[in-house]
C-alpha atoms as a PDB file:
ATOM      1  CA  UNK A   1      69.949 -13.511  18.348  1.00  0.00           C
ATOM      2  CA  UNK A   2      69.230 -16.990  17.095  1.00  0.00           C
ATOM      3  CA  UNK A   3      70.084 -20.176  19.727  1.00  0.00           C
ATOM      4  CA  UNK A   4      73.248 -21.590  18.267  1.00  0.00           C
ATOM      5  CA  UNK A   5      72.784 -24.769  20.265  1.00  0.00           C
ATOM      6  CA  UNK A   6      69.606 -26.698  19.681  1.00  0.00           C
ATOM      7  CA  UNK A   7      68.718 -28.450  23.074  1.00  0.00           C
ATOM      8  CA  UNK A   8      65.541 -30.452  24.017  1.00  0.00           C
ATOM      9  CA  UNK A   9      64.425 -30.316  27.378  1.00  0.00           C
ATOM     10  CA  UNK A  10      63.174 -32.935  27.635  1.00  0.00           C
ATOM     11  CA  UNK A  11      66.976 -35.099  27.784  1.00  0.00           C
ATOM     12  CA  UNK A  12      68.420 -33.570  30.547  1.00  0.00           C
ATOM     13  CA  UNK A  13      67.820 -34.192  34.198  1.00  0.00           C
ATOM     14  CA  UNK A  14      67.383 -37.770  33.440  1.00  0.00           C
ATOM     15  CA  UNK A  15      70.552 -38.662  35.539  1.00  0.00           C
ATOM     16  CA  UNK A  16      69.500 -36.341  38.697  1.00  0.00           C
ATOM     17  CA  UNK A  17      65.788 -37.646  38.182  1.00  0.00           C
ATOM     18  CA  UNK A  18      67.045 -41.325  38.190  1.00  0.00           C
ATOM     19  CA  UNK A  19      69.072 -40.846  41.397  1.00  0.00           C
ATOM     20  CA  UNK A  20      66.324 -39.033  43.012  1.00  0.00           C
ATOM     21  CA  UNK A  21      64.404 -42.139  42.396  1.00  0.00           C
ATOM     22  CA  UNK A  22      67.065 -44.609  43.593  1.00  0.00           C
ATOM     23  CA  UNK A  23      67.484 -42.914  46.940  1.00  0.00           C
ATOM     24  CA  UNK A  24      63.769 -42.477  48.044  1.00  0.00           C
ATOM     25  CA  UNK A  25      63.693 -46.209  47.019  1.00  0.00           C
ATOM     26  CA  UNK A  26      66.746 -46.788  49.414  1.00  0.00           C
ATOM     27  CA  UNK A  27      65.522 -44.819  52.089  1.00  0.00           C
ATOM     28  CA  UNK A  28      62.131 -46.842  52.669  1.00  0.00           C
ATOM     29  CA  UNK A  29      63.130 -49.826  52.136  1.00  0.00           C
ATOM     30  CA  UNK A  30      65.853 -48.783  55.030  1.00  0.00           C
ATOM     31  CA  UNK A  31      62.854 -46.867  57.227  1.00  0.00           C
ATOM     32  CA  UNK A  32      60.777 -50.503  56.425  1.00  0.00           C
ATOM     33  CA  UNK A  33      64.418 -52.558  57.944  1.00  0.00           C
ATOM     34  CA  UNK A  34      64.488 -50.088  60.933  1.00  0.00           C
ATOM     35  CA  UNK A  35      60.610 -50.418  61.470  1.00  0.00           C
ATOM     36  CA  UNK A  36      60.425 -54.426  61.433  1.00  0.00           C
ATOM     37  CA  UNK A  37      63.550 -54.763  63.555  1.00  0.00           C
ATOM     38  CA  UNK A  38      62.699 -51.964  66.595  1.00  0.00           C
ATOM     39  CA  UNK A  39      59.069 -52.086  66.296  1.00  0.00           C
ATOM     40  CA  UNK A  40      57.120 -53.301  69.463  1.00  0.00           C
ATOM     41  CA  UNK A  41      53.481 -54.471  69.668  1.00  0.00           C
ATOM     42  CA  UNK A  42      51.197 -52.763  72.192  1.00  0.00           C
ATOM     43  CA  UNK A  43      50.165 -54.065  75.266  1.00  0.00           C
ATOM     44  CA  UNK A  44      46.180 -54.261  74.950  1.00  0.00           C
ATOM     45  CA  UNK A  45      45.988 -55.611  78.711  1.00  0.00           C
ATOM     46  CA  UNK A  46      47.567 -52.887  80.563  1.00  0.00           C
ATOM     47  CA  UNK A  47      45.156 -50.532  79.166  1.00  0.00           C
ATOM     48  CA  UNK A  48      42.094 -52.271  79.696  1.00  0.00           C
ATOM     49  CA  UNK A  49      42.840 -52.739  83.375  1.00  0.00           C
ATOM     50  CA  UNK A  50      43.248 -49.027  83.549  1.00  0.00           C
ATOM     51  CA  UNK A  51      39.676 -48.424  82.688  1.00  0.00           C
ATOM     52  CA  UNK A  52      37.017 -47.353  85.393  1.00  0.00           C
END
């Protein structure tokens, strides 16, 4: 039973692949955006006075 359709595999999933890509590019940059804006530095001095 001989394929009647001759497809390569390797020229699908492009589309799916490419959107993949597109959204894990969007989603750090966004996670990046979030960090910057909410992040808070440390207090160092607090913790040093805590020390016996």
């Amino acid at each position: 039973m001989p394929n009647s359709q001759n497809v390569s595999p390797s020229s699908q999933g492009w589309g799916a692949a490419a959107f993949i890509v597109i959204l894990a590019i969007v989603a750090n940059t966004l996670a990046y955006q979030i960090h910057k804006a909410t992040y808070l530095q440390p207090d160092a001095a607090p913790a040093a006075a805590a020390e016996h």
